[in-house]
C-alpha atoms as a PDB file:
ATOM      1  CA  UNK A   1      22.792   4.605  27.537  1.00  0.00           C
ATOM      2  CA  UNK A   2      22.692   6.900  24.208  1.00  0.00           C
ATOM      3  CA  UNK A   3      22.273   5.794  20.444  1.00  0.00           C
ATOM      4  CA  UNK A   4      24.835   8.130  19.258  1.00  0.00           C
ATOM      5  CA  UNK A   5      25.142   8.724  15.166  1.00  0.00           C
ATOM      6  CA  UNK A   6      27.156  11.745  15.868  1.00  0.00           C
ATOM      7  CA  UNK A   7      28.999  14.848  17.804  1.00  0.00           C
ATOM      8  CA  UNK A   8      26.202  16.176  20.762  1.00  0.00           C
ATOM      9  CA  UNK A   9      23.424  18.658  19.609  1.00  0.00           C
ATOM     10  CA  UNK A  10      21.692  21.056  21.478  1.00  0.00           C
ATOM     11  CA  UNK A  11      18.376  20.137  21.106  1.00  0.00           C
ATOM     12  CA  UNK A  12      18.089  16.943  18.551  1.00  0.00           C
ATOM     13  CA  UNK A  13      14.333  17.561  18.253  1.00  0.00           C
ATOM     14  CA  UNK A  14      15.584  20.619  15.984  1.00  0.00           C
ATOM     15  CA  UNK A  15      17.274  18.546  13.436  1.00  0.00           C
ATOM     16  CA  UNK A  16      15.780  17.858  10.542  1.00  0.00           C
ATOM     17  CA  UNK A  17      14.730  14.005  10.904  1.00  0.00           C
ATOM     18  CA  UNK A  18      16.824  11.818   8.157  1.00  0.00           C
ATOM     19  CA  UNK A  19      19.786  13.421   9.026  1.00  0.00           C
ATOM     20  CA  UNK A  20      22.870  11.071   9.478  1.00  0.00           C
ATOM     21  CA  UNK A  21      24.285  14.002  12.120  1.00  0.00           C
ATOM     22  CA  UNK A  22      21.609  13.355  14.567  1.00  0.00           C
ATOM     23  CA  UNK A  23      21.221  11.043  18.198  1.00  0.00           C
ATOM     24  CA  UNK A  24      18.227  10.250  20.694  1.00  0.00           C
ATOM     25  CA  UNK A  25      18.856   9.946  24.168  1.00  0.00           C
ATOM     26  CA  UNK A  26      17.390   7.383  26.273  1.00  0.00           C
ATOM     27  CA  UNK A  27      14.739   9.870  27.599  1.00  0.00           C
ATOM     28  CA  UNK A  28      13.793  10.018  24.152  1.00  0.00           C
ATOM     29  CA  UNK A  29      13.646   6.943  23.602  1.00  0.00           C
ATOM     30  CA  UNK A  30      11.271   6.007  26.586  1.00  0.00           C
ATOM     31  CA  UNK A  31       8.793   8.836  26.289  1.00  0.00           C
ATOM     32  CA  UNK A  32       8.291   7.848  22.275  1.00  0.00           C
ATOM     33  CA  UNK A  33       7.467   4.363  23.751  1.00  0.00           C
ATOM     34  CA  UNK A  34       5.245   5.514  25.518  1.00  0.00           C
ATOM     35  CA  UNK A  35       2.723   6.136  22.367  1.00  0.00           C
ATOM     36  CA  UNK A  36       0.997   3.874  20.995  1.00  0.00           C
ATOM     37  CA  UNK A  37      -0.163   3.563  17.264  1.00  0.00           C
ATOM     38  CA  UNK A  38      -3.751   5.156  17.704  1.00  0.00           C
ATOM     39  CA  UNK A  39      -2.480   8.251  19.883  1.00  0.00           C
ATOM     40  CA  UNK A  40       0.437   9.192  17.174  1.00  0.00           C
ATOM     41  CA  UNK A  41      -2.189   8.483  14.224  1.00  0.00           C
ATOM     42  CA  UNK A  42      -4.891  10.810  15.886  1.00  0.00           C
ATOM     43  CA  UNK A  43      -2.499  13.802  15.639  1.00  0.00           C
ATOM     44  CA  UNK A  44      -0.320  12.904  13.134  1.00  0.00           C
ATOM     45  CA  UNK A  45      -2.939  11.861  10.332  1.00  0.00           C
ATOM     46  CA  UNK A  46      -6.295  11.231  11.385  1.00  0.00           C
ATOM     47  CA  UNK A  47      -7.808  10.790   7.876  1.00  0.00           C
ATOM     48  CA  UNK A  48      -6.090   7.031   8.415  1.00  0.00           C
ATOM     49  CA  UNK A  49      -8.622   5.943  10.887  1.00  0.00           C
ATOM     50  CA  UNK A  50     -11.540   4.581  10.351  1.00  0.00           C
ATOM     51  CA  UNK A  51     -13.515   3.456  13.166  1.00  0.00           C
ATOM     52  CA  UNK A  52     -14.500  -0.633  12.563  1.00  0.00           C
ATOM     53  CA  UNK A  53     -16.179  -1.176  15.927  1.00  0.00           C
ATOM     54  CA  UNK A  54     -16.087   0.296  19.248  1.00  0.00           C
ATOM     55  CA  UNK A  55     -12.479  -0.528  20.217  1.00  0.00           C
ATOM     56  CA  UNK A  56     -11.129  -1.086  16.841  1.00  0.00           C
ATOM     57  CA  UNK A  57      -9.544   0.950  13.736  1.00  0.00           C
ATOM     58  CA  UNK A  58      -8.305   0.008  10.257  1.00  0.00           C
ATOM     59  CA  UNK A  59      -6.304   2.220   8.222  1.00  0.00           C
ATOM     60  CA  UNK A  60      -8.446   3.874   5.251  1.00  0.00           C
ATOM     61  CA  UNK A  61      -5.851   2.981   2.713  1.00  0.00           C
ATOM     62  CA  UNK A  62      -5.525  -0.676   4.011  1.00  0.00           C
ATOM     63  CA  UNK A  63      -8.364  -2.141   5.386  1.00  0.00           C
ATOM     64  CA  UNK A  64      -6.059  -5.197   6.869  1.00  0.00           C
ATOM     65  CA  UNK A  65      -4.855  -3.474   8.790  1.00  0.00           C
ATOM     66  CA  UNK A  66      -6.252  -3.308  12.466  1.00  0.00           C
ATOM     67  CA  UNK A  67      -5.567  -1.253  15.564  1.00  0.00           C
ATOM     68  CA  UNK A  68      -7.315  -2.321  19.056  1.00  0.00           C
ATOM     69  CA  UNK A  69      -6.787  -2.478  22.560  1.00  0.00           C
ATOM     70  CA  UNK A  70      -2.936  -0.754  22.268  1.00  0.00           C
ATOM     71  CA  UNK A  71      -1.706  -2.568  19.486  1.00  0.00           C
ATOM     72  CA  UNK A  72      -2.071  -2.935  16.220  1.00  0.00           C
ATOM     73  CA  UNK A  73      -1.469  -5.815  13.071  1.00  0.00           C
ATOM     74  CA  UNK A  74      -1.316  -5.180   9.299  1.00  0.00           C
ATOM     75  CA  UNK A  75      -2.899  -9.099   8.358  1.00  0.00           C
ATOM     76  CA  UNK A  76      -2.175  -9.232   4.804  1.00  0.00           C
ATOM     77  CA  UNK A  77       1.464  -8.144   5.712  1.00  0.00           C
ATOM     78  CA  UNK A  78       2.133 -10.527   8.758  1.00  0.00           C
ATOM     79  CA  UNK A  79       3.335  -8.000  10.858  1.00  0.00           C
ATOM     80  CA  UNK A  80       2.537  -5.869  13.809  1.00  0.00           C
ATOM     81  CA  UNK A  81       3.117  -3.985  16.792  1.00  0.00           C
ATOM     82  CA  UNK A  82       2.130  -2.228  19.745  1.00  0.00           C
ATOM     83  CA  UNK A  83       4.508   1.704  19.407  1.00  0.00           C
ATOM     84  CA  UNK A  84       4.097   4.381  17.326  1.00  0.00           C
ATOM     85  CA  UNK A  85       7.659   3.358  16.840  1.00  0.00           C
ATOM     86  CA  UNK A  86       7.041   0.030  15.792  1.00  0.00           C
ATOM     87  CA  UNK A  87       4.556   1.234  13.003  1.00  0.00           C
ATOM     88  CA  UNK A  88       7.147   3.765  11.588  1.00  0.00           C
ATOM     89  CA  UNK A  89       9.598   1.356  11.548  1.00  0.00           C
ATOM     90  CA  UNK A  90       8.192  -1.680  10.017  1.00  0.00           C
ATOM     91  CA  UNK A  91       5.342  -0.003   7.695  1.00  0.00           C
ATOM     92  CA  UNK A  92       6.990   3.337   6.791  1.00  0.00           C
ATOM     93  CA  UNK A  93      10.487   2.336   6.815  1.00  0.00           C
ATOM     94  CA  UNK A  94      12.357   4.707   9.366  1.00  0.00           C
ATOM     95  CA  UNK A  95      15.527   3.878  11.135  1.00  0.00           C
ATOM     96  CA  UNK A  96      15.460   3.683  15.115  1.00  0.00           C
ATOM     97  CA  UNK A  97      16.033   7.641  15.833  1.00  0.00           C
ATOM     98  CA  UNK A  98      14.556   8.878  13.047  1.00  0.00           C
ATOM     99  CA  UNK A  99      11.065   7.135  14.545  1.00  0.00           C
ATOM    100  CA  UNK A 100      11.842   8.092  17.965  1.00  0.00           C
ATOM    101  CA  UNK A 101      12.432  11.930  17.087  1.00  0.00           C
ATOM    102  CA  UNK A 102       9.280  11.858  14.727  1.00  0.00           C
ATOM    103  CA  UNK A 103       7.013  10.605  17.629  1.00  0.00           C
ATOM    104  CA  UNK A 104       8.068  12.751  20.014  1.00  0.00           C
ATOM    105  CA  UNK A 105       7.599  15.831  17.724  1.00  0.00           C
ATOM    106  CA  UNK A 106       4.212  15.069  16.573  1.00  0.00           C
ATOM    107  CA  UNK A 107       2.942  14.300  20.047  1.00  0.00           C
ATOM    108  CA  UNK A 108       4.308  17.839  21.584  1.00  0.00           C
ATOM    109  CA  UNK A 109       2.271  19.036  18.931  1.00  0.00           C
ATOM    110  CA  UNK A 110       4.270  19.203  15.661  1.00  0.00           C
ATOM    111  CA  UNK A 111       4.074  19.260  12.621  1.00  0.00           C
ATOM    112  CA  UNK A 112       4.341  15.775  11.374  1.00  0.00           C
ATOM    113  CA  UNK A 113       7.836  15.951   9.007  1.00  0.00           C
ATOM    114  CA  UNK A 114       6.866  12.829   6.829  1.00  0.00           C
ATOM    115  CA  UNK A 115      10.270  13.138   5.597  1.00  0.00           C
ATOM    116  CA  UNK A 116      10.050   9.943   3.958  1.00  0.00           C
ATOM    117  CA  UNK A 117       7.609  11.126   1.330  1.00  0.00           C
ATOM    118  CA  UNK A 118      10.490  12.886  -0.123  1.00  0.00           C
ATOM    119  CA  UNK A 119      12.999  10.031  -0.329  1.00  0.00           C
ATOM    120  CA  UNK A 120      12.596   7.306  -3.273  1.00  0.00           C
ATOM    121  CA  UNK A 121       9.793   5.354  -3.537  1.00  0.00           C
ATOM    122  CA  UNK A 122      10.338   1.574  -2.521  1.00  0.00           C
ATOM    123  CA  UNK A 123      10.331  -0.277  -5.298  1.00  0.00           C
ATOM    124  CA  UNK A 124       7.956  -2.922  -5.843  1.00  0.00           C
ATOM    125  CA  UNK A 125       9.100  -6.904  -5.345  1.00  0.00           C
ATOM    126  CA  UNK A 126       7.993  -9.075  -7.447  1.00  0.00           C
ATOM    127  CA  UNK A 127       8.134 -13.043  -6.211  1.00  0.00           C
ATOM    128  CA  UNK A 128      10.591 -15.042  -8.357  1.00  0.00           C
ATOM    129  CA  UNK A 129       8.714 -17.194 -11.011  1.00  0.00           C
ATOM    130  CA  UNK A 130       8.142 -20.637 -10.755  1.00  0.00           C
ATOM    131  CA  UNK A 131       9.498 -22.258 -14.074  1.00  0.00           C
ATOM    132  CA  UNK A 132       5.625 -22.791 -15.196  1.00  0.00           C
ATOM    133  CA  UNK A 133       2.384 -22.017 -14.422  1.00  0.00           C
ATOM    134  CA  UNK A 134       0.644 -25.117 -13.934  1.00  0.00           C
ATOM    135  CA  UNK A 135      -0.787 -25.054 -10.455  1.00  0.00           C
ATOM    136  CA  UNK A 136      -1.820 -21.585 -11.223  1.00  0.00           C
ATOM    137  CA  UNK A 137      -3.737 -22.737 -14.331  1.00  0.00           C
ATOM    138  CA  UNK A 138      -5.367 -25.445 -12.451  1.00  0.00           C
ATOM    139  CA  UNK A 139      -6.330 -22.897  -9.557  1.00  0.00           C
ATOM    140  CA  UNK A 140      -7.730 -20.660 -11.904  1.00  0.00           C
ATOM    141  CA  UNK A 141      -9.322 -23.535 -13.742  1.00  0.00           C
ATOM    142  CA  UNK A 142     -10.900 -24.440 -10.467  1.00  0.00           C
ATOM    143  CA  UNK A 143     -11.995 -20.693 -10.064  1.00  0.00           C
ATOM    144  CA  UNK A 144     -14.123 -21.009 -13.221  1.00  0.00           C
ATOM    145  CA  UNK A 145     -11.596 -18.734 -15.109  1.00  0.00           C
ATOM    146  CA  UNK A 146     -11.823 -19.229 -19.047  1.00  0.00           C
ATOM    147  CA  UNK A 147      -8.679 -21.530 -20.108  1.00  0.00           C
ATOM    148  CA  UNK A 148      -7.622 -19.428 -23.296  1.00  0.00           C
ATOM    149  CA  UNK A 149      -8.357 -15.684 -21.511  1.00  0.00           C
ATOM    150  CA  UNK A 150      -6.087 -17.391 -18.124  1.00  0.00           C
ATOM    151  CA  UNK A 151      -2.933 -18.514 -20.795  1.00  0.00           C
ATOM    152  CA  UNK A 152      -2.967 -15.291 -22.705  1.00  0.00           C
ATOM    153  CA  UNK A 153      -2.786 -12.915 -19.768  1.00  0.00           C
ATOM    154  CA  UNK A 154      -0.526 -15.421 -18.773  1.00  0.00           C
ATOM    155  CA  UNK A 155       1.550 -15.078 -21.820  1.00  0.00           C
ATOM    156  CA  UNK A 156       1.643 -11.231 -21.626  1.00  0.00           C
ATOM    157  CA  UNK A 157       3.014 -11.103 -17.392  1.00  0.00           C
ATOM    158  CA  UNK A 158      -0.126 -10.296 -16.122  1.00  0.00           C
ATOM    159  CA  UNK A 159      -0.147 -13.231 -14.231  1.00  0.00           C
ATOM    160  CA  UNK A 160       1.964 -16.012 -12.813  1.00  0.00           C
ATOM    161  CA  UNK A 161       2.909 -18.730 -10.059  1.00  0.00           C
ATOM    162  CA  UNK A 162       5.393 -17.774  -7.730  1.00  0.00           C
ATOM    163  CA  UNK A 163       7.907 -20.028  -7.120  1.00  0.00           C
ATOM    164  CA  UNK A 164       7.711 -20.305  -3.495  1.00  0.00           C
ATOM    165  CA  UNK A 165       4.555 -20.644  -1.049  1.00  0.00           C
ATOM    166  CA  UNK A 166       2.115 -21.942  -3.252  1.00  0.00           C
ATOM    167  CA  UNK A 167       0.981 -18.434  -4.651  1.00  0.00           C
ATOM    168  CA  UNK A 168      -0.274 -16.920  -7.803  1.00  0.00           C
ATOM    169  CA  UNK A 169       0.529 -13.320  -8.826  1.00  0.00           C
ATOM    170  CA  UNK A 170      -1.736 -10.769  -9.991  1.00  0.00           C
ATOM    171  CA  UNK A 171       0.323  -7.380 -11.521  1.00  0.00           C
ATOM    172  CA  UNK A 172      -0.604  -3.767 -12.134  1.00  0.00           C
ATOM    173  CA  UNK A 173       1.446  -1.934 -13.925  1.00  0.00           C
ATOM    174  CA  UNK A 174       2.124   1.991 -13.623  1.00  0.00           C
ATOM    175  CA  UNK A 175       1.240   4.673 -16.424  1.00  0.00           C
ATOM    176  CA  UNK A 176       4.746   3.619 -18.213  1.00  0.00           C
ATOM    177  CA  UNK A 177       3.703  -0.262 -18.209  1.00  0.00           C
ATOM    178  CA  UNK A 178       6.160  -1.046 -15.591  1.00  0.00           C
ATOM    179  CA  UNK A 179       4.871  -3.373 -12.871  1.00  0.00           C
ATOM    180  CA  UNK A 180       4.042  -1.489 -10.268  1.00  0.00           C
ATOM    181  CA  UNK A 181       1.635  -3.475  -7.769  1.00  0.00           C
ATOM    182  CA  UNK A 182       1.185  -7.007  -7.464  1.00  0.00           C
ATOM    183  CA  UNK A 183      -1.352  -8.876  -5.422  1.00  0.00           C
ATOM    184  CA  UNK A 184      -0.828 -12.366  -4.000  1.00  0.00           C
ATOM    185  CA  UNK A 185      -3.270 -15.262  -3.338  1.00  0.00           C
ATOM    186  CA  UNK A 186      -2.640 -18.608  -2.032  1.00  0.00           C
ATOM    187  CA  UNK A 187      -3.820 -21.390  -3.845  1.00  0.00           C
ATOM    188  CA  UNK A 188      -3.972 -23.795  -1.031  1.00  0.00           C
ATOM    189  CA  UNK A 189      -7.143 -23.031   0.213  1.00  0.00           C
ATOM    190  CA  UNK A 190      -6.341 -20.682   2.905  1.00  0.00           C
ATOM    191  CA  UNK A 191      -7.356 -17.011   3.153  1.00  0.00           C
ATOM    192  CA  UNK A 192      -3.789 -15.873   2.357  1.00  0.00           C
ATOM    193  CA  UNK A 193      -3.762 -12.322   0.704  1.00  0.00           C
ATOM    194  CA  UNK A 194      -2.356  -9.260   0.252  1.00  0.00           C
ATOM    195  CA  UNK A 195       0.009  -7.204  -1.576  1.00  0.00           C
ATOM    196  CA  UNK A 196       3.346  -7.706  -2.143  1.00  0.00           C
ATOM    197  CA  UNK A 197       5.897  -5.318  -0.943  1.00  0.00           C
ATOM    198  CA  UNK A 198       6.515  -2.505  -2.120  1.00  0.00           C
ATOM    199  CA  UNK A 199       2.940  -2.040  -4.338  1.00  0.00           C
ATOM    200  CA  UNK A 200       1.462   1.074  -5.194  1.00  0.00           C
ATOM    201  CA  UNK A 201      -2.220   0.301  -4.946  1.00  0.00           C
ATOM    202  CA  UNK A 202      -2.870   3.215  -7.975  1.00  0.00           C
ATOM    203  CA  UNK A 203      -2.001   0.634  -9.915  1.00  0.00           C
ATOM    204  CA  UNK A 204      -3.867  -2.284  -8.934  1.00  0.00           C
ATOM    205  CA  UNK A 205      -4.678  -5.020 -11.537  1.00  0.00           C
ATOM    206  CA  UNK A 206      -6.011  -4.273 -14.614  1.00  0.00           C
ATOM    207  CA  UNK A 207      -7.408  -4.852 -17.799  1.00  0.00           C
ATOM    208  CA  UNK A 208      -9.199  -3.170 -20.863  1.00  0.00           C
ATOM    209  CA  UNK A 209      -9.589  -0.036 -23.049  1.00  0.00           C
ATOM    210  CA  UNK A 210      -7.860   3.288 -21.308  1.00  0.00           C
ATOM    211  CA  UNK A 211      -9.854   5.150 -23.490  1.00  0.00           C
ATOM    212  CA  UNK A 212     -13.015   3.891 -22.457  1.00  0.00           C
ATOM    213  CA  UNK A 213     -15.677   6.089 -21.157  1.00  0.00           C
ATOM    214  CA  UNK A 214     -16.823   3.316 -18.527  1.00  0.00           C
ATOM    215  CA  UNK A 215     -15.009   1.869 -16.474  1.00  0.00           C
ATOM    216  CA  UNK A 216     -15.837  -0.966 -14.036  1.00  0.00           C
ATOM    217  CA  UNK A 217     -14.502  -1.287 -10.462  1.00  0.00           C
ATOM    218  CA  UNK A 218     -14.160  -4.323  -9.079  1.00  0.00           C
ATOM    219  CA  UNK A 219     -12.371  -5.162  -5.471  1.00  0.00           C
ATOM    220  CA  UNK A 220     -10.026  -8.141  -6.255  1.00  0.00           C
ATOM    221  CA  UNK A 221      -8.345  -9.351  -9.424  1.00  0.00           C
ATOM    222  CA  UNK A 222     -10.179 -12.827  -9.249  1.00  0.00           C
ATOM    223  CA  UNK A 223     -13.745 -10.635  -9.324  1.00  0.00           C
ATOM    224  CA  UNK A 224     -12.847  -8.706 -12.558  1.00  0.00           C
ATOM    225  CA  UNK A 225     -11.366 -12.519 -14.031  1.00  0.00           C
ATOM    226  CA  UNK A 226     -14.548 -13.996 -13.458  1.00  0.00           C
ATOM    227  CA  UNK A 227     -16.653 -10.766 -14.894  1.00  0.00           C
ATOM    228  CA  UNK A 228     -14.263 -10.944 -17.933  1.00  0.00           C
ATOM    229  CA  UNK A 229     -14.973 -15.218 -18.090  1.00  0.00           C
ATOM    230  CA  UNK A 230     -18.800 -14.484 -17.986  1.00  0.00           C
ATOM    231  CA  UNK A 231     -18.422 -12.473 -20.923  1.00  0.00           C
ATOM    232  CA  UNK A 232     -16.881 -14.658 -22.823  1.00  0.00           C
ATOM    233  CA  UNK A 233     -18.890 -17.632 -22.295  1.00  0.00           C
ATOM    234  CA  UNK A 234     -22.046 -15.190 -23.006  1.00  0.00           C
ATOM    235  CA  UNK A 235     -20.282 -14.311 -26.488  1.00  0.00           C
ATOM    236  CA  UNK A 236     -20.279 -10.257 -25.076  1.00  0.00           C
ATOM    237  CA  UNK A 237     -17.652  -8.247 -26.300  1.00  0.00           C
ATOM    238  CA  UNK A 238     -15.953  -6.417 -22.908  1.00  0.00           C
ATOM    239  CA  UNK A 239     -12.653  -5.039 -24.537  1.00  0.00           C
ATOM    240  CA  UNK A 240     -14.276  -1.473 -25.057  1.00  0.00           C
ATOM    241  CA  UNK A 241     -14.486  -1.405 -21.196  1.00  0.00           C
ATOM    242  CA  UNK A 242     -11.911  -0.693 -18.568  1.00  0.00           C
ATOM    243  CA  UNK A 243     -11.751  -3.101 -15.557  1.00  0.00           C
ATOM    244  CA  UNK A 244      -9.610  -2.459 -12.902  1.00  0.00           C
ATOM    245  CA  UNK A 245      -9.515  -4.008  -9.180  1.00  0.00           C
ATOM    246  CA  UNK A 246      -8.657  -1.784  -6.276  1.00  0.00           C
ATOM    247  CA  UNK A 247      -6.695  -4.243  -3.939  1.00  0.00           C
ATOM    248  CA  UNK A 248      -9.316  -3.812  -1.068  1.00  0.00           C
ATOM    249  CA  UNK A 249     -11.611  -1.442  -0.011  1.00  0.00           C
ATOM    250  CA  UNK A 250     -12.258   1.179   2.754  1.00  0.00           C
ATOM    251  CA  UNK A 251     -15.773   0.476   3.596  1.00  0.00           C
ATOM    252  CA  UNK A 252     -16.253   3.073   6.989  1.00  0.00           C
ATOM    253  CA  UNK A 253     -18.903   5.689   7.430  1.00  0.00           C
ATOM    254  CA  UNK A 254     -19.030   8.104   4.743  1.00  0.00           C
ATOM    255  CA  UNK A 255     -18.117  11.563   5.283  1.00  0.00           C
ATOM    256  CA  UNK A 256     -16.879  14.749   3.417  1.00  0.00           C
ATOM    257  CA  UNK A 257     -13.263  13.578   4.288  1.00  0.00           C
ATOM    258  CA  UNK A 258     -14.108   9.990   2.391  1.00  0.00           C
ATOM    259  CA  UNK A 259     -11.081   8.868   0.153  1.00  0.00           C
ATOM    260  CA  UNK A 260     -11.828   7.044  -3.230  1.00  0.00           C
ATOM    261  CA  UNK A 261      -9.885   3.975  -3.638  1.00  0.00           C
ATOM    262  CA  UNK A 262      -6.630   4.925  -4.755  1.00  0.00           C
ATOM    263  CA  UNK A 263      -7.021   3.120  -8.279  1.00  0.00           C
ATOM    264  CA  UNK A 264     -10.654   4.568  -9.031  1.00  0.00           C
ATOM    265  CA  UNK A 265      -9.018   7.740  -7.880  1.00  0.00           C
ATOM    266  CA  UNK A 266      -5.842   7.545 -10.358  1.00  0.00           C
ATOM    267  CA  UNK A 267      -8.198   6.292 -13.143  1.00  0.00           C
ATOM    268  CA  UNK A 268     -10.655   8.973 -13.348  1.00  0.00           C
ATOM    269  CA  UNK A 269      -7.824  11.635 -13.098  1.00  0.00           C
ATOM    270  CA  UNK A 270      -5.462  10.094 -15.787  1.00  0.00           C
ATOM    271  CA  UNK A 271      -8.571   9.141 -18.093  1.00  0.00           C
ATOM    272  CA  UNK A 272     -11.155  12.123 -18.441  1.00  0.00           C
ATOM    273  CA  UNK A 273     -13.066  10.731 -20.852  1.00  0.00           C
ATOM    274  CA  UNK A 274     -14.519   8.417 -18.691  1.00  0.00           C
ATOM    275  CA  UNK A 275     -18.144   9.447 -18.288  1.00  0.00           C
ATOM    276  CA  UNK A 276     -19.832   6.323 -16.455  1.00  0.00           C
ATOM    277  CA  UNK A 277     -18.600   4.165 -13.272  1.00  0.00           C
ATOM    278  CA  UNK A 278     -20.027   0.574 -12.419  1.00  0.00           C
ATOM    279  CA  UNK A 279     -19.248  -0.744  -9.239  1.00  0.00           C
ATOM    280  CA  UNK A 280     -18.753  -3.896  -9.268  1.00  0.00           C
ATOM    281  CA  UNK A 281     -18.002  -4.499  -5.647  1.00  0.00           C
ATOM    282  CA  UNK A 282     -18.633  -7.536  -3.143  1.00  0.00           C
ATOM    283  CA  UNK A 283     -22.624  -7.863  -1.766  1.00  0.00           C
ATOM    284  CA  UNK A 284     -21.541  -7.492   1.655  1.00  0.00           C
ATOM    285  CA  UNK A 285     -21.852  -5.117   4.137  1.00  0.00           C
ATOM    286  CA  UNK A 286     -18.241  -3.696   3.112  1.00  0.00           C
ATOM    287  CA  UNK A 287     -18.974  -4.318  -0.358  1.00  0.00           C
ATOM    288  CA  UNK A 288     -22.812  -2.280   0.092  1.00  0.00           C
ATOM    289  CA  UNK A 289     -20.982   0.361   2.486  1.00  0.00           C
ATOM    290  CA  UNK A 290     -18.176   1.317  -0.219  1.00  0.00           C
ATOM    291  CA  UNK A 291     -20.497   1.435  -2.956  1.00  0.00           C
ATOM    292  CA  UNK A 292     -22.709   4.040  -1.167  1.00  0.00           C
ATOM    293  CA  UNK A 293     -19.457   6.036  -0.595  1.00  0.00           C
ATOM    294  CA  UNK A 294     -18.260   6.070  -4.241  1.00  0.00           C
ATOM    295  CA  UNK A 295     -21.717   6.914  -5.113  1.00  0.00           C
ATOM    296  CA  UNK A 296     -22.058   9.581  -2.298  1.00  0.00           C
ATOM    297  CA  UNK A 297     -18.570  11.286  -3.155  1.00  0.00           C
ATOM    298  CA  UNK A 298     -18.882  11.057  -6.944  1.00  0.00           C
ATOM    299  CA  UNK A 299     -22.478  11.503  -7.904  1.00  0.00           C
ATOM    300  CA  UNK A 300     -22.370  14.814  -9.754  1.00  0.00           C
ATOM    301  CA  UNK A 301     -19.902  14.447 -11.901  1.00  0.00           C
ATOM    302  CA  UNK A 302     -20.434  10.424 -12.857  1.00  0.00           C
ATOM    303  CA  UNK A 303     -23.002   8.378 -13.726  1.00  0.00           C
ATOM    304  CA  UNK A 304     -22.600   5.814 -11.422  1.00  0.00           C
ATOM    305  CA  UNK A 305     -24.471   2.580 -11.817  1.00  0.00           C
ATOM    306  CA  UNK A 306     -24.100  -0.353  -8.669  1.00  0.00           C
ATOM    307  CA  UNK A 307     -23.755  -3.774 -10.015  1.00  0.00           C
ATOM    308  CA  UNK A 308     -23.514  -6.432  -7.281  1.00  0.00           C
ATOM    309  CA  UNK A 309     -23.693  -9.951  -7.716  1.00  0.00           C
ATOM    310  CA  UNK A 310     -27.174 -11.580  -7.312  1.00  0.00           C
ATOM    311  CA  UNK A 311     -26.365 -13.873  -4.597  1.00  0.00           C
ATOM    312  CA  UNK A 312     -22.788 -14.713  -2.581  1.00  0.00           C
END
């Protein structure tokens, strides 16, 4: 049995992949099965793997996401897989042949196409709003968030309750103040994170003075809330600082290869006058590991100063 999309070609592995005038036989189709996740990554972008444990992966720019034993599951996302195919499919957003032609090609040794970097980006979706905010102000309330500082980045769409699933929103917005990222927590009391579809993690949550020449780095938007609170309640002044969060953090080995979070990376190319970096990250062994990273990569050109929190 064939997937046919059009007349017979020669040889469709010659066809530019995102073509609608292309078709995969069915020995295509059952040697790209035959790949899993790990295999097509090791060829087709190794910089993605980082090594978690002796049988286990996560990706560098999502460290939810987990690969082990032949199959793989992005947590924060609720989905996963055990194919290369199944990855293209559900994460990148590739149609049936297009995935099969792309394995097969990158495991005889190709050139990965990524012709999907070319199309349109997917556009962010943002939950619909809950008519008002009040479980989110008593969540945050509960977090130790100040009450005036939660209503007035309430106020100005930085943050709000969805109106489905018991979650409150966190947005980032791009260099044009468009939302462009938008992390989700549940306020139930479960350990249910992540990003919403479609986010661009450049643009994580933030909050402060772009023209700052520090900027503080924080790993989730409730860690740079409750920096902000304890300024407040201490009477300091934070507004001539940038804050941002980073959505997560990469938190492997460090080598020369090491990628910066993608909003600390953004920042410090859109804002050049930023001359010092505090890391505000977790005191765990992630937390300790991407701080030494940051500090590693960035050293000569920052001054970089480590910040953790005294205890938890």
């Amino acid at each position: 049995m064939e997937i046919m999309l059009s007349p017979v070609i020669t040889d469709p592995l010659e066809k530019m992949n995102g073509s609608d005038d292309m078709w995969v036989s069915k020995r295509q189709i059952e040697a790209a099965k035959e790949y899993d996740l790990f295999s097509y990554l090791r060829l087709a972008d190794p910089q993605e793997l980082v090594r978690v444990s002796s049988n286990e992966y996560c990706l560098r720019s999502h460290d939810s996401f987990r690969i082990s034993n032949g199959f793989w599951n992005w947590h924060s996302r609720n989905i996963g897989g055990r194919s290369a195919i199944d990855y293209l499919m559900k994460v990148k957003g590739y149609d049936f042949p297009d995935a099969v032609i792309e394995v097969n090609r990158t495991m005889k040794g190709q050139r990965p196409s990524f012709f999907i970097a070319s199309r349109p980006a997917k556009k962010l979706e943002l939950p619909p709003k809950n008519d008002e905010n009040i479980n989110a102000l008593i969540y945050l309330r509960y977090r130790g968030i100040e009450d005036n500082f939660i209503r007035k980045l309430m106020k100005d769409g930085f943050i709000y309750e969805a109106r489905f699933r018991d979650r409150i929103i966190f947005v980032g917005l791009n260099d044009s103040g468009i939302p462009a990222h938008a992390a989700y927590r549940a306020m139930d009391g479960t350990d249910d994170k992540g990003d919403c579809y479609g986010s661009d993690k450049r643009f994580a949550f933030r909050i402060g003075n772009e023209k700052s020449e520090t900027v503080r780095v924080f790993e989730s938007a409730i860690d740079l809330l409750s920096y902000a609170t304890i300024c407040i309640l201490n009477g300091k002044d934070f507004s001539d600082e940038l804050l941002i969060s980073t959505a997560g953090i990469s938190s492997g080995k460090y080598s020369d290869s090491y990628k910066l979070p993608h909003a600390l990376e953004h920042t410090l190319q859109k804002n050049p006058n930023i001359k010092q970096i505090v890391l505000c990250l977790d005191n765990d062994k992630a937390g300790r590991n991407a701080a030494e990273n940051i500090q590693r990569k960035l050293r000569d050109r920052y001054e970089i100063t480590i910040a953790f929190p005294p205890e938890g």
